[in-house]
C-alpha atoms as a PDB file:
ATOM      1  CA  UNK A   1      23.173 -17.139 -31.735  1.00  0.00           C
ATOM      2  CA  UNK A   2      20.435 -14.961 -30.647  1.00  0.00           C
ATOM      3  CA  UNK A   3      20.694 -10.929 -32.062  1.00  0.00           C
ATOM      4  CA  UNK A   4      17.996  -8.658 -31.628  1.00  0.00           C
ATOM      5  CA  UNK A   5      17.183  -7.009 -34.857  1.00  0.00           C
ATOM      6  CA  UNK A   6      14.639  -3.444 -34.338  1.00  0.00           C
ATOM      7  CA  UNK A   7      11.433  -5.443 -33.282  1.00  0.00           C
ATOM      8  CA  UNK A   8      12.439  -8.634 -34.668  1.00  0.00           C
ATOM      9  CA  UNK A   9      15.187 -11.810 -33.043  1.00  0.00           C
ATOM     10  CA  UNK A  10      17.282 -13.290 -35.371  1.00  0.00           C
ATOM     11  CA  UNK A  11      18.663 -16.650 -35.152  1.00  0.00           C
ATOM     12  CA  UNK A  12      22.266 -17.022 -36.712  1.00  0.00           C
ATOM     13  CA  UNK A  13      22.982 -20.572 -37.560  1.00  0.00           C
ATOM     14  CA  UNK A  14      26.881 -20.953 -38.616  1.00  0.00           C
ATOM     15  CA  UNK A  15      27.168 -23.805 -40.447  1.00  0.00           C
ATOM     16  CA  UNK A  16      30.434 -25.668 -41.245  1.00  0.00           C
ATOM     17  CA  UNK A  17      32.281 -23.798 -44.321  1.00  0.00           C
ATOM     18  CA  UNK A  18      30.965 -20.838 -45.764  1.00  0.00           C
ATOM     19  CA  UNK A  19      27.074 -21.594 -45.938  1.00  0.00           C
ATOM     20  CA  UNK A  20      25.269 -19.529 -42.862  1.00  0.00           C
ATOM     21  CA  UNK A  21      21.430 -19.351 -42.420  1.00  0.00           C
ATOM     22  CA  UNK A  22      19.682 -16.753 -40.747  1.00  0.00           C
ATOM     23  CA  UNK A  23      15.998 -16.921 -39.496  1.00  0.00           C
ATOM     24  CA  UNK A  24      14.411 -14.005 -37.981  1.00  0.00           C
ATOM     25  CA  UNK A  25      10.825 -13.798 -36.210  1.00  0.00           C
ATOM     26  CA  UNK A  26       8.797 -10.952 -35.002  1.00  0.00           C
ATOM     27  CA  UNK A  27       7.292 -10.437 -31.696  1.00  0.00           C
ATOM     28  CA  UNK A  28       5.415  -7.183 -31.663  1.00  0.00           C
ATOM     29  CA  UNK A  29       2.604  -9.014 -30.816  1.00  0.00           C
ATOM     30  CA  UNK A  30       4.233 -10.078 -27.505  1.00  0.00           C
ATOM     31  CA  UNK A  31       5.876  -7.139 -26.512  1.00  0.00           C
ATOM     32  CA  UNK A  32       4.109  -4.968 -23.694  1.00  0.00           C
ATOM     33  CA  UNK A  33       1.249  -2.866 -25.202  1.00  0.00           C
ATOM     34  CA  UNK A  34      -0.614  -1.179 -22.600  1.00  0.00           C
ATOM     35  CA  UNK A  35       1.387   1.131 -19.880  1.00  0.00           C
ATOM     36  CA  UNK A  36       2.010  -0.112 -16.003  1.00  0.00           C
ATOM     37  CA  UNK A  37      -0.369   2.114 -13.586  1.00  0.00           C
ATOM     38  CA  UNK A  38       0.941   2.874 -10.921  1.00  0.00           C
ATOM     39  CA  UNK A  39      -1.215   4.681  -8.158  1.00  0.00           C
ATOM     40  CA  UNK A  40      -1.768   5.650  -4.410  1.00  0.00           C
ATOM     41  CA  UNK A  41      -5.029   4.447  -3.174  1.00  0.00           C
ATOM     42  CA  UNK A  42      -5.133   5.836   0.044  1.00  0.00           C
ATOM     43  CA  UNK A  43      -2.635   8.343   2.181  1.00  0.00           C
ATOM     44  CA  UNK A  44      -2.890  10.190   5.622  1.00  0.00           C
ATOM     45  CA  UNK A  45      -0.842  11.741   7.686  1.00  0.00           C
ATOM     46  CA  UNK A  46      -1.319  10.789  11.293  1.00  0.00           C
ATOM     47  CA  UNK A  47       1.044  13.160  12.160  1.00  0.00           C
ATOM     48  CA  UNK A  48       2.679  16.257  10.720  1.00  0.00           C
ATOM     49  CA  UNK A  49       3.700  19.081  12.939  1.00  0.00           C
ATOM     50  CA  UNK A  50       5.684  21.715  12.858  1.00  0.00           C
ATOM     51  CA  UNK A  51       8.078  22.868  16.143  1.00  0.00           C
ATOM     52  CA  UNK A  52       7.827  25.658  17.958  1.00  0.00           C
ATOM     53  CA  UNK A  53      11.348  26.967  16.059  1.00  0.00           C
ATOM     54  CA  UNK A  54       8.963  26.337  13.024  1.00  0.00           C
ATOM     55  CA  UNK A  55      12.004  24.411  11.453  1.00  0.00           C
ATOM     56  CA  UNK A  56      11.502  21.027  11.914  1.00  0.00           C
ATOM     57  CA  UNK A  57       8.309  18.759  10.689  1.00  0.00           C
ATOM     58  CA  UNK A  58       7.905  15.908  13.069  1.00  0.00           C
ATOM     59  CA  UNK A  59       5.375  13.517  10.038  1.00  0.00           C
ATOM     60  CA  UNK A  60       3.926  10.056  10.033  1.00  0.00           C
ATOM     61  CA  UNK A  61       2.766   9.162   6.272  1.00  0.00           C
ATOM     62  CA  UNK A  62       1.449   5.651   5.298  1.00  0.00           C
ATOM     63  CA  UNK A  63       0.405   4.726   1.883  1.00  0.00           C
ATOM     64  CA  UNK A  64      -1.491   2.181  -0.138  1.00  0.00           C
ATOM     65  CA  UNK A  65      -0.448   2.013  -3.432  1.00  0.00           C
ATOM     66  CA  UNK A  66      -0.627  -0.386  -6.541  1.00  0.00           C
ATOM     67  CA  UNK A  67       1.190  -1.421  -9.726  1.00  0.00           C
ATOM     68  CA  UNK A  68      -1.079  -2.369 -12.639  1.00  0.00           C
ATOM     69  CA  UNK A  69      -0.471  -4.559 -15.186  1.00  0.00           C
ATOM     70  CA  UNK A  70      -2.767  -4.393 -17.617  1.00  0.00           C
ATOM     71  CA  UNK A  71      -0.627  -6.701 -20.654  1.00  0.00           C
ATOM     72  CA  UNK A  72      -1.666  -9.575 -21.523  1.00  0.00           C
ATOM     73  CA  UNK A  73       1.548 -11.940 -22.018  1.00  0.00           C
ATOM     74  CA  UNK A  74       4.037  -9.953 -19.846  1.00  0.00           C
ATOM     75  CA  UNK A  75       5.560 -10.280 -16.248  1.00  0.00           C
ATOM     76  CA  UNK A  76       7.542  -7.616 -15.034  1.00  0.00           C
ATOM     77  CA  UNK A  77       9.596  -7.918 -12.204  1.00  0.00           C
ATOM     78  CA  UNK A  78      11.074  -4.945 -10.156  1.00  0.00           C
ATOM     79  CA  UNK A  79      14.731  -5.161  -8.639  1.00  0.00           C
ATOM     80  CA  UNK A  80      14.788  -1.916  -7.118  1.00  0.00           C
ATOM     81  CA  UNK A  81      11.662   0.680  -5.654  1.00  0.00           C
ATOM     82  CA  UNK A  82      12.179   3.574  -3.794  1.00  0.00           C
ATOM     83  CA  UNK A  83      10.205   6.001  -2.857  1.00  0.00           C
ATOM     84  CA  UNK A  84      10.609   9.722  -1.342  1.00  0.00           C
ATOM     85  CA  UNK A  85       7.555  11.882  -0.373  1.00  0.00           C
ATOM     86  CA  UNK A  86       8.340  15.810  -0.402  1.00  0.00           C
ATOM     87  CA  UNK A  87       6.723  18.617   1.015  1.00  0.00           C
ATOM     88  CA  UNK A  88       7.858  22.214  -0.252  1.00  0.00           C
ATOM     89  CA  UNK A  89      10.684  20.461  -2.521  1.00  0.00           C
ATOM     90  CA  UNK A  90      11.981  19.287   0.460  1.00  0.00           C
ATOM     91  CA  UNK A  91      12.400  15.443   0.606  1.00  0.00           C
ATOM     92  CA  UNK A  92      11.201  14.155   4.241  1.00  0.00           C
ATOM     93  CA  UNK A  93      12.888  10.131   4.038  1.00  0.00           C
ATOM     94  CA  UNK A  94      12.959   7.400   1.680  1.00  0.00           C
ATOM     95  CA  UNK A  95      11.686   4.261   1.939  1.00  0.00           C
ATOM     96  CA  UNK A  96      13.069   0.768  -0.202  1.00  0.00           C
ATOM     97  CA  UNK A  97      10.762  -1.640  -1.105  1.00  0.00           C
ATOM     98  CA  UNK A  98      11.890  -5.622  -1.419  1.00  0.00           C
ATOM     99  CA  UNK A  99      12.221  -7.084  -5.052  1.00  0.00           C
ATOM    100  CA  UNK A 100       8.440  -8.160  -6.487  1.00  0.00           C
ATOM    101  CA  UNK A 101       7.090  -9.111  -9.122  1.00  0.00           C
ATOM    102  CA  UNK A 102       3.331  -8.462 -11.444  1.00  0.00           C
ATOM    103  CA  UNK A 103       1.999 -11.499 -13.233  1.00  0.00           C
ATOM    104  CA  UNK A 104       0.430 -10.065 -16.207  1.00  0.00           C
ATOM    105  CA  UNK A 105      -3.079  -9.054 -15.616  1.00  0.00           C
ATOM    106  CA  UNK A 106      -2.405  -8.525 -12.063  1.00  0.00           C
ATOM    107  CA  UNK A 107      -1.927  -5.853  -9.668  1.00  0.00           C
ATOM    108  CA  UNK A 108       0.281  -6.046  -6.296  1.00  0.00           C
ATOM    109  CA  UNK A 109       0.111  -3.885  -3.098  1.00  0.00           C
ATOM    110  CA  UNK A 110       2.557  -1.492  -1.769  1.00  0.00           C
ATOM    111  CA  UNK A 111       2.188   0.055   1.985  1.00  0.00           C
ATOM    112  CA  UNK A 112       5.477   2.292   2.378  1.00  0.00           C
ATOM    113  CA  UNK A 113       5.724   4.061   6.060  1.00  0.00           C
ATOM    114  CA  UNK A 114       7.296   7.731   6.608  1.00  0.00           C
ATOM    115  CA  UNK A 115       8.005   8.857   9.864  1.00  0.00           C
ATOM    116  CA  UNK A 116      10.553  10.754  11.276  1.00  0.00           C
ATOM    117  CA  UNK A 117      11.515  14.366  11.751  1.00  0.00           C
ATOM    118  CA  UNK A 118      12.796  16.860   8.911  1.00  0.00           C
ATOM    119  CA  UNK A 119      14.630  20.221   9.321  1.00  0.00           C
ATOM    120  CA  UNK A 120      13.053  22.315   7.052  1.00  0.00           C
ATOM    121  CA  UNK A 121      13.952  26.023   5.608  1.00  0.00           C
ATOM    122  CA  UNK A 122      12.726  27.983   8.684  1.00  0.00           C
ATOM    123  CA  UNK A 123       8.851  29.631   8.111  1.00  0.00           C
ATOM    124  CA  UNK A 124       7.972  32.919   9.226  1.00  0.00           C
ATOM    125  CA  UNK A 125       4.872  33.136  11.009  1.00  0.00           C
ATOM    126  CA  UNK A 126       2.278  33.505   8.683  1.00  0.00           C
ATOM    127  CA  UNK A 127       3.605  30.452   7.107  1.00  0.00           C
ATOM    128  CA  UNK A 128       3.544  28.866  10.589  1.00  0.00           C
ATOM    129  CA  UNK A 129       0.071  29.650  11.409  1.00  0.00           C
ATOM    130  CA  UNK A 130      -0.925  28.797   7.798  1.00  0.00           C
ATOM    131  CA  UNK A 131       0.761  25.554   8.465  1.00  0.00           C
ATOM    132  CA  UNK A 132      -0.671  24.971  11.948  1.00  0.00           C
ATOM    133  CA  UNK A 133      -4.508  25.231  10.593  1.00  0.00           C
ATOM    134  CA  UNK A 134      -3.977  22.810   7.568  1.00  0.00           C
ATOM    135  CA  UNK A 135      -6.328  20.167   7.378  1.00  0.00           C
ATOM    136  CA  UNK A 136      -5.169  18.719   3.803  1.00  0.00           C
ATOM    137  CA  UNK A 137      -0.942  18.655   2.761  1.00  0.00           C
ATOM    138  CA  UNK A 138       0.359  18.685  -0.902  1.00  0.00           C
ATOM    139  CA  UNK A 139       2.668  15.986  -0.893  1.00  0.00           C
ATOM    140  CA  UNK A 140       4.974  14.953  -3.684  1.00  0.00           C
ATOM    141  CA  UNK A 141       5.342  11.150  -3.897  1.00  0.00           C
ATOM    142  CA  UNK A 142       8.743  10.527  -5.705  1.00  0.00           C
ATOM    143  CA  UNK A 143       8.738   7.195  -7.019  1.00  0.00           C
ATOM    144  CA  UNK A 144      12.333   5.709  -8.841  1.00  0.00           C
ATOM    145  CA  UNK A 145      12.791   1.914  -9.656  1.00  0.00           C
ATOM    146  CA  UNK A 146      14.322  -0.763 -12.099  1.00  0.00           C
ATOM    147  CA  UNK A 147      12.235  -3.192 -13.713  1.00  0.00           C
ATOM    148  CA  UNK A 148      12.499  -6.192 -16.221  1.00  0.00           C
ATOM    149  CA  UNK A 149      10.491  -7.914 -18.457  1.00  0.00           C
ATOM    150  CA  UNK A 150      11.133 -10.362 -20.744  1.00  0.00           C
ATOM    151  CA  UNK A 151      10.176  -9.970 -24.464  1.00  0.00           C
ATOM    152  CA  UNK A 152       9.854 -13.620 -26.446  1.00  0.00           C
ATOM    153  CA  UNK A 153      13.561 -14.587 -25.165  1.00  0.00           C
ATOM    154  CA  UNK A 154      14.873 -10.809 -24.772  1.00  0.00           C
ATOM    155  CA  UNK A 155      15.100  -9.552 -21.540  1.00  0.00           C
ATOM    156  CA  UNK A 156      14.310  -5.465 -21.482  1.00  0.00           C
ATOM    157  CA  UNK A 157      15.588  -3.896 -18.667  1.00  0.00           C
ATOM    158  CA  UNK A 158      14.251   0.025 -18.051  1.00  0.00           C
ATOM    159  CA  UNK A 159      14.518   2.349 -15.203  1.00  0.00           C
ATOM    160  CA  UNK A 160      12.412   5.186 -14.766  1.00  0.00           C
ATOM    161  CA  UNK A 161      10.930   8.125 -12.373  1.00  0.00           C
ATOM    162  CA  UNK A 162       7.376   8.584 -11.233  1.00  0.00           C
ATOM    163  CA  UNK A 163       5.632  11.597  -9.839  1.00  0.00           C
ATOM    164  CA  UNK A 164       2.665  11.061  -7.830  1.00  0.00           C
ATOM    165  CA  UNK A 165       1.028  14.730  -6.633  1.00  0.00           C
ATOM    166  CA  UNK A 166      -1.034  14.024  -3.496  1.00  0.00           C
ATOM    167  CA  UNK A 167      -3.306  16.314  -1.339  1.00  0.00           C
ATOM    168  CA  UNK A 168      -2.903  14.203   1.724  1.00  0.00           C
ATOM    169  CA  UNK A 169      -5.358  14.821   4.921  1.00  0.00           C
ATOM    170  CA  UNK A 170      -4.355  14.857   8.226  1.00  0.00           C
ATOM    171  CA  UNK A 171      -6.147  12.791  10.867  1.00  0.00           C
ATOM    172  CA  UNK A 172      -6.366  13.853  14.041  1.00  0.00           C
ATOM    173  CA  UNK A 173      -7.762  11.135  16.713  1.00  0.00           C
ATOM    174  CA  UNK A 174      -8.066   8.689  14.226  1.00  0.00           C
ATOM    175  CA  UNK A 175     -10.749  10.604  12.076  1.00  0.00           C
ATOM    176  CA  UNK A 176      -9.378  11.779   8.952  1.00  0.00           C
ATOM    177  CA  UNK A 177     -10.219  15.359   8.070  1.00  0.00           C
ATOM    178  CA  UNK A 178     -11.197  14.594   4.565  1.00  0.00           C
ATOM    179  CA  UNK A 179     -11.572  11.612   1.991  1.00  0.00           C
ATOM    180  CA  UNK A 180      -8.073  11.159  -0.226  1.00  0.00           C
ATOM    181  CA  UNK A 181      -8.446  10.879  -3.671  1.00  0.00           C
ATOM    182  CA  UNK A 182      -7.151   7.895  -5.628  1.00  0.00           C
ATOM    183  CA  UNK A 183      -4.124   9.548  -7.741  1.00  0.00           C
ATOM    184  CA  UNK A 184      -2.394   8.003 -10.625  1.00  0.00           C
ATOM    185  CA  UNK A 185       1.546   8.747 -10.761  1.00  0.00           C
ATOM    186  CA  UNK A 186       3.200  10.116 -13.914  1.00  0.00           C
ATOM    187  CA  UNK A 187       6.987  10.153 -15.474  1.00  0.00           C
ATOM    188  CA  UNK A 188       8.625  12.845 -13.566  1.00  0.00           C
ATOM    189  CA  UNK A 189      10.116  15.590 -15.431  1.00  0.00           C
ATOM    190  CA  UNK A 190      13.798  15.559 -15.109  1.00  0.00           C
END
């Protein structure tokens, strides 16, 4: 039998009668050391407009981003990624990602796609015009998944929230209006 004991495993060997052995081992050196990074490399909107009701955004969003892993013995593999960009607190879609996995020392590639329209708390028209003559968007990238990795024999299951606060440009033509800025995510405050 297999226990997990603070850092250490345990083996429990039951012998026959009263006689049992235990053995226990550590594995601190195998568990996961240095933190995932997770990060948009590139954003743009190629489209995000407001109606003429200003209460509706009509957006296109694409995104490059990456998951890091910088350990040197662990895999971790993700069952479940979602992500929700926001503008204003105000969630525009969601997209969910297929299962993947990150060797360690690796990094793999995420390109989620937003489009869509999104009621929206109506603007008055300052806000409009404000809107209207934008060039760059603050967009909150809402990032929730499930992961595992596995720990000597232990398998350690987490789930957990990212925030990812973009300045995203809009492109108009094809030409963006300014460069995005690599931006790492952090845990989201709950």
């Amino acid at each position: 039998m297999l226990k997990k004991c603070g850092c250490c495993f345990c083996i429990i060997v039951v012998a026959l009668g009263s006689l049992s052995l235990t053995a226990c081992f550590a594995v601190r050196q195998f568990s996961p050391s240095k933190p995932i990074i997770y990060q948009v490399t590139d954003a743009s909107l190629t489209q995000f407009n407001l109606t003429a009701t200003n209460n509706t955004i009509l957006y296109n969003l694409s995104l490059n981003m990456t998951v890091q892993n910088r350990n040197k013995w662990n895999d971790f593999h993700y069952e479940h990624f979602e992500a929700v960009p926001s503008y204003k607190n105000q969630d525009l879609s969601k997209s969910i990602l297929e299962p993947f996995g990150v060797a360690h020392r690796d990094t793999y590639d995420l390109n989620p796609l937003f489009k869509g329209l999104r009621p929206v708390t109506a603007l008055t028209n300052e806000e409009a015009s404000n809107f209207r003559n934008s060039t760059v968007f603050d967009i909150t990238l809402k990032i929730y998944f499930k992961y595992w990795t596995k720990i000597a024999v232990y398998k350690d299951e987490k789930e957990l929230q990212m925030a990812c606060y973009l300045k995203v440009p809009l492109s108009s033509t094809g030409k963006l209006a300014e460069n995005f800025q690599s931006t790492k995510c952090d845990k989201a405050d709950h």
